[in-house]
Protein backbone atom coordinates (compact mmCIF):
# COMPACT_ATOMS: atom_id res chain seq x y z
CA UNK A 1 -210.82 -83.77 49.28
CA UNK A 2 -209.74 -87.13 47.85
CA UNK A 3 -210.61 -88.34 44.06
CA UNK A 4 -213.19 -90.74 43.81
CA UNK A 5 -212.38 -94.04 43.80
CA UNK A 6 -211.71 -95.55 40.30
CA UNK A 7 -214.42 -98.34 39.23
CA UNK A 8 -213.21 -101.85 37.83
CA UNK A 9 -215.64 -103.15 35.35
CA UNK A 10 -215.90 -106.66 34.00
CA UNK A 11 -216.46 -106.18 30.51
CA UNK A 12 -216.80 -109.55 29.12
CA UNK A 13 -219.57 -110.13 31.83
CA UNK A 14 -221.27 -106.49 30.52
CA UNK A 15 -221.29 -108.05 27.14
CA UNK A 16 -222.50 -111.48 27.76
CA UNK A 17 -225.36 -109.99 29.62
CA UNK A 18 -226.02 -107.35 26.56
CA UNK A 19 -225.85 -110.51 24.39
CA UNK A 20 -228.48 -112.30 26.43
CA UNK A 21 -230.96 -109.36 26.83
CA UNK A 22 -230.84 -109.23 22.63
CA UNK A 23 -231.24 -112.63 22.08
CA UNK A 24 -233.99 -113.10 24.63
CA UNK A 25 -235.98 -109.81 22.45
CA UNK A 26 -235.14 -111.39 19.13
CA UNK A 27 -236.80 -114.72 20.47
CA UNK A 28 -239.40 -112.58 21.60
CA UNK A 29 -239.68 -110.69 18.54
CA UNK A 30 -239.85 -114.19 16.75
CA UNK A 31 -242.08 -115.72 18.99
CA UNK A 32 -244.70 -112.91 18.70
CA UNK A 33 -244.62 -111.84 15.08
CA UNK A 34 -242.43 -114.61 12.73
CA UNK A 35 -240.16 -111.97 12.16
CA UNK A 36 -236.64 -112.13 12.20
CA UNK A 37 -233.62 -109.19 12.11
CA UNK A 38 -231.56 -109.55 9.26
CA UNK A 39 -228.09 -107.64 9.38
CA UNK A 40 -226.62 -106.44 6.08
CA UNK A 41 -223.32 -105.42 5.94
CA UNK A 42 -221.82 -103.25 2.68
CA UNK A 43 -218.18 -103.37 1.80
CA UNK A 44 -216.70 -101.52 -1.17
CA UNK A 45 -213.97 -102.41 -1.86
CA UNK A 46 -211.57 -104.92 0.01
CA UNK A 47 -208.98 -104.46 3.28
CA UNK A 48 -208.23 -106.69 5.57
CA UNK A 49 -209.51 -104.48 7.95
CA UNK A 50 -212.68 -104.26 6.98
CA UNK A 51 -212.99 -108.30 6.71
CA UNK A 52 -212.19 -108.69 10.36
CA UNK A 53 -214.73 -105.95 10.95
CA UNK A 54 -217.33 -107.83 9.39
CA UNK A 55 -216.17 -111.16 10.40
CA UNK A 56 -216.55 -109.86 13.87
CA UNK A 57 -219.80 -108.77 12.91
CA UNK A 58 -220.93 -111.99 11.67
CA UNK A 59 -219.70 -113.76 14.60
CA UNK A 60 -221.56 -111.21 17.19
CA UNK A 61 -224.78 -111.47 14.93
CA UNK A 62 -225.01 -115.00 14.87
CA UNK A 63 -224.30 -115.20 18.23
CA UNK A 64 -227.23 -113.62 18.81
CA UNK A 65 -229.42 -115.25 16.66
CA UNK A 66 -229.77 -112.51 14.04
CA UNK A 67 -229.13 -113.61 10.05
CA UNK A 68 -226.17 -111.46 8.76
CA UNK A 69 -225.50 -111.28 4.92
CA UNK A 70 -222.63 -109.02 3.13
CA UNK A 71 -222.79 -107.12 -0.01
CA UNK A 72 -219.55 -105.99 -1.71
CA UNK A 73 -220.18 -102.54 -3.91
């Protein structure tokens, strides 16, 4: 019996359309009720790891049309 066949996925285009589907429900959402999400991210302490993290974060939120603050403990 042969293995099945491996599956190539395009990622990027799996993400833009995940990005879409949000940002089409948070217009919704907005639309429909004045409310808007609001991330909040918490850092204690400081790495440069982490600060990518939530600059990626940021980026993706915005993106998406959700507000995105940051809070350092």
């Amino acid at each position: 019996m042969k293995p099945p066949m491996a599956k190539i996925v395009d990622g990027r285009k799996i993400a833009r359309e995940m990005s879409d589907s949000v940002r089409s429900k948070i217009k919704e959402l907005y639309a429909s009720s004045g409310l808007k999400p609001r991330l909040v991210s918490l850092s204690a302490g400081r790495s440069e790891g982490a600060d990518i993290y939530v600059n990626m974060q940021r980026r993706l939120a915005l993106d998406v049309g959700i507000e995105i603050g940051r809070a350092h403990v």
